[in-house]
Protein backbone atom coordinates (compact mmCIF):
# COMPACT_ATOMS: atom_id res chain seq x y z
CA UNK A 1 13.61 -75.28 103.84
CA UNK A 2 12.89 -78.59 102.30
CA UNK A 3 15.00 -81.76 101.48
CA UNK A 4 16.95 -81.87 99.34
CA UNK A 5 17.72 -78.04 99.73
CA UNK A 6 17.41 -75.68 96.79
CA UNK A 7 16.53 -72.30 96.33
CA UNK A 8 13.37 -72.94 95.62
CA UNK A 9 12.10 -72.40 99.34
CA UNK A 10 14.29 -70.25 100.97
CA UNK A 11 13.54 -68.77 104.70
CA UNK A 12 14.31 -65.03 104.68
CA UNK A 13 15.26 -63.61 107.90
CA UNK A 14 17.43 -60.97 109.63
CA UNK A 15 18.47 -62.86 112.77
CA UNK A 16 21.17 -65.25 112.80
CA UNK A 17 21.78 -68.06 115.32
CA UNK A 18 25.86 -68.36 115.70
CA UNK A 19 26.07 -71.70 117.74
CA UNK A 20 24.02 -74.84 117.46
CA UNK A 21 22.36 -74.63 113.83
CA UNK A 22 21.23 -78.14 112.56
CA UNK A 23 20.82 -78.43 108.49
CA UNK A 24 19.48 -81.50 107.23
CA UNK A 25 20.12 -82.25 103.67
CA UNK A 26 19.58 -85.17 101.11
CA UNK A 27 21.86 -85.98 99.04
CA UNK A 28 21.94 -88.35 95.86
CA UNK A 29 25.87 -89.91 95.39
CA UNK A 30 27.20 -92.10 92.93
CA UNK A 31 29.58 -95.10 93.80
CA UNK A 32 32.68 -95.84 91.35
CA UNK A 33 30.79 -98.57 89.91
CA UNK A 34 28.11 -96.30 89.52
CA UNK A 35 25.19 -97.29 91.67
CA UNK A 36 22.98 -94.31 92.76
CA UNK A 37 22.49 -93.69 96.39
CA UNK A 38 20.51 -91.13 98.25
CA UNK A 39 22.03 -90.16 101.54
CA UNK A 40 19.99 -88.29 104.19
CA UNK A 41 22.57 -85.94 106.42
CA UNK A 42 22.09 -83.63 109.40
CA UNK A 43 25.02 -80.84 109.75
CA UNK A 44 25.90 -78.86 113.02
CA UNK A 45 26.62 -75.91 112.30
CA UNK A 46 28.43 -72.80 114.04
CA UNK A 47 29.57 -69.18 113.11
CA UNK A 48 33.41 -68.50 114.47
CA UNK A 49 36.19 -66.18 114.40
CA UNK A 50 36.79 -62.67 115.85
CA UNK A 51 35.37 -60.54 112.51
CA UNK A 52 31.61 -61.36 113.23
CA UNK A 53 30.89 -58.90 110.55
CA UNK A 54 32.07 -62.03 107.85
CA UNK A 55 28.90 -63.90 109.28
CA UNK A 56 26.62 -61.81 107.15
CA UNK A 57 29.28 -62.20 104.23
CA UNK A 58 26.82 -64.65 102.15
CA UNK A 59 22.80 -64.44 101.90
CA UNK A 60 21.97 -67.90 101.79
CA UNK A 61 24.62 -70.07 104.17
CA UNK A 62 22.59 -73.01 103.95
CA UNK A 63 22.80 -73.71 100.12
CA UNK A 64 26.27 -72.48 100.57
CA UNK A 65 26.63 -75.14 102.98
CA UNK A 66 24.74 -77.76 100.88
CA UNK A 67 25.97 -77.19 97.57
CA UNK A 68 29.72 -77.19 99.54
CA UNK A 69 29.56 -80.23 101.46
CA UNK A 70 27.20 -82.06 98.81
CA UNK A 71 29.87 -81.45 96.46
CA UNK A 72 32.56 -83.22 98.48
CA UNK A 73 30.20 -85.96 100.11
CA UNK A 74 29.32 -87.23 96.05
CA UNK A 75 33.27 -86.96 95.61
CA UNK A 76 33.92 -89.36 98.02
CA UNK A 77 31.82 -91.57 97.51
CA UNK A 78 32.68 -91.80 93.46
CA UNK A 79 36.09 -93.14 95.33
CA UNK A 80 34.36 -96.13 96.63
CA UNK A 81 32.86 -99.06 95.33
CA UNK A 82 29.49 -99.86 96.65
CA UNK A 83 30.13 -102.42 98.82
CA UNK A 84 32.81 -100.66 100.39
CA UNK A 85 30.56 -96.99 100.47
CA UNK A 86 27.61 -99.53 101.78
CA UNK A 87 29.23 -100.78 104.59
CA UNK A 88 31.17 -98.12 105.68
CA UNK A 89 28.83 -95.56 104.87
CA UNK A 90 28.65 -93.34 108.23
CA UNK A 91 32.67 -93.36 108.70
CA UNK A 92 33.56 -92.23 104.56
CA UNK A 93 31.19 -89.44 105.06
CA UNK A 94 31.68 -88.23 107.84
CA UNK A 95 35.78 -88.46 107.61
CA UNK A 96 34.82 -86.45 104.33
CA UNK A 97 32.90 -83.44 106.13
CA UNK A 98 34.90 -83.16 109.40
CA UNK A 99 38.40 -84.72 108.73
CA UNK A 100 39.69 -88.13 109.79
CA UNK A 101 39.58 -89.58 113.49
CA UNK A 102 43.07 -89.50 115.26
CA UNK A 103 43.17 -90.84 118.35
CA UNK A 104 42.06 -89.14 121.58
CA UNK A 105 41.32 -85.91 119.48
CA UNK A 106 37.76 -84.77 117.92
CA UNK A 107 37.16 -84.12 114.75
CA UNK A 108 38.71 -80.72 113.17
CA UNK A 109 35.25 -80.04 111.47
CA UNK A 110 35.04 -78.14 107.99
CA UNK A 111 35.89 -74.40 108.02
CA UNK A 112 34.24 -71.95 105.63
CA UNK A 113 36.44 -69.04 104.96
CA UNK A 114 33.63 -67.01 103.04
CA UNK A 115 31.82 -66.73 106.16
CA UNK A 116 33.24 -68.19 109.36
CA UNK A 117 31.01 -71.00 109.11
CA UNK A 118 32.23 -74.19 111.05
CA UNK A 119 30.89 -77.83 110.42
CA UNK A 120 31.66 -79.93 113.97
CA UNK A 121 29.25 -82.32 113.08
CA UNK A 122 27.72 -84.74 110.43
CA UNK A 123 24.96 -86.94 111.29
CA UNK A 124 24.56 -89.88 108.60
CA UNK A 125 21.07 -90.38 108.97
CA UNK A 126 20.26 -93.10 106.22
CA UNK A 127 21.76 -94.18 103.25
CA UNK A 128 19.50 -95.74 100.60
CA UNK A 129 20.61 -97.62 97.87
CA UNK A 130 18.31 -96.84 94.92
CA UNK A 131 18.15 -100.15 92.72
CA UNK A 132 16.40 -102.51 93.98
CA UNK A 133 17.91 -104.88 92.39
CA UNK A 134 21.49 -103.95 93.67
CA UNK A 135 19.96 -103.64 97.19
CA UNK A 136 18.77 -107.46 97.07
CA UNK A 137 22.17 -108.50 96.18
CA UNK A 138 24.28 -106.68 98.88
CA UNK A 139 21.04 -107.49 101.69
CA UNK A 140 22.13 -111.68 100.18
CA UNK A 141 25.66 -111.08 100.62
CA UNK A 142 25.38 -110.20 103.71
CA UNK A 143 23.08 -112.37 105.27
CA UNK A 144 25.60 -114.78 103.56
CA UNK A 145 28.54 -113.27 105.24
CA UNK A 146 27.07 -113.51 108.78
CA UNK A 147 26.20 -117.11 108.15
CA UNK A 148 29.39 -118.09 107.65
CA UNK A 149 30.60 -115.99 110.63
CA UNK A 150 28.52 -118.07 112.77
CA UNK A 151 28.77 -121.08 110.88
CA UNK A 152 32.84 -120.72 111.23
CA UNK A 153 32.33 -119.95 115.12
CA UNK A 154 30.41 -123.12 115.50
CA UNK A 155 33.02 -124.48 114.13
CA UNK A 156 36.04 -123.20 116.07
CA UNK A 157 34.08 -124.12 119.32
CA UNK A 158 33.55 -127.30 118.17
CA UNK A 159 37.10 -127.65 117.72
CA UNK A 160 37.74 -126.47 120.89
CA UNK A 161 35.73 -129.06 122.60
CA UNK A 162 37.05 -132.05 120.81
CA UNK A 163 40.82 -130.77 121.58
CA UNK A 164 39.50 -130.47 125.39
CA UNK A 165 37.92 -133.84 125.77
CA UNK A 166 41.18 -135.32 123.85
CA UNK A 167 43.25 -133.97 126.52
CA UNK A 168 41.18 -135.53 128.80
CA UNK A 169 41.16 -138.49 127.63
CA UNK A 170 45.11 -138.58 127.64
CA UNK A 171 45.09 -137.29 131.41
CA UNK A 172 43.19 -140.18 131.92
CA UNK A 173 45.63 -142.71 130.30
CA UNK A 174 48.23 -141.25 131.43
CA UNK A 175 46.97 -141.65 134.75
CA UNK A 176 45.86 -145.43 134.06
């Protein structure tokens, strides 16, 4: 119990739910250009396969399952910078966990063979960058970026306008 797990506070119990399990997790990741983020993740979770008997295989399937996909959620995101990780967060993770999107076909999820333990889904729930003084600089680049979205679009329909009335003006003469 807890985030982040560890085995500090673990829930002993002989029962085992095999469809539906929800483990929420926080992880800390480090970009390539090493800035430190903390990334707070909810994983469904289900128990497959025909030997049910390999359910019981491991004691603790949530560490298992944390120290697993932690491990490969901190690897990809050392593979990105943090701009890149920032604004694509949800997507790297997630393609990380369950596989990549292909069109018209879910997920194939993350398959534990220790235990027939199946990740289907990864909720990204937040992603916090931890210095400050990094998150200041991405929140100004891209307030900066959206004003010059708009400021380009204002442009381009200005543009548009001026070509319009131009051509009217040549109907006009041309009518004359």
């Amino acid at each position: 119990t807890g985030r982040p797990k560890s085995g500090e506070k673990t829930l002993r119990t002989c029962f085992l739910q095999i469809e539906g399990n929800k483990v929420s997790d926080v992880v800390r990741l480090k970009t390539s250009d090493h800035n430190e983020i903390e990334v707070a993740v909810s994983y469904r979770v289900s128990f497959v396969g025909p030997d049910a008997t390999r359910w019981f295989n491991v004691n603790d399937y949530v560490g298992l399952l944390c120290d697993h996909a932690g491990s490969i959620l901190r690897a990809a995101a050392r593979a990105c910078s943090i701009e890149s990780f920032y604004q694509n967060s949800t997507e790297i993770l997630r393609a990380a966990i369950l596989g990549e999107k292909r069109e018209g076909e879910p997920r194939p999820g993350r398959h534990f063979e220790e235990n027939g333990m199946w990740i289907y889904d990864v909720e990204v729930l937040d992603a916090r960058i931890l210095d400050p003084e990094v998150q200041i600089l991405l929140f100004g680049a891209q307030k900066d970026a959206i004003v010059a979205d708009v400021t380009r679009r204002q442009e381009l329909l200005q543009l548009e306008t001026e070509r319009l009335k131009e051509q009217v003006r040549r109907a006009l003469c041309e009518e004359q």
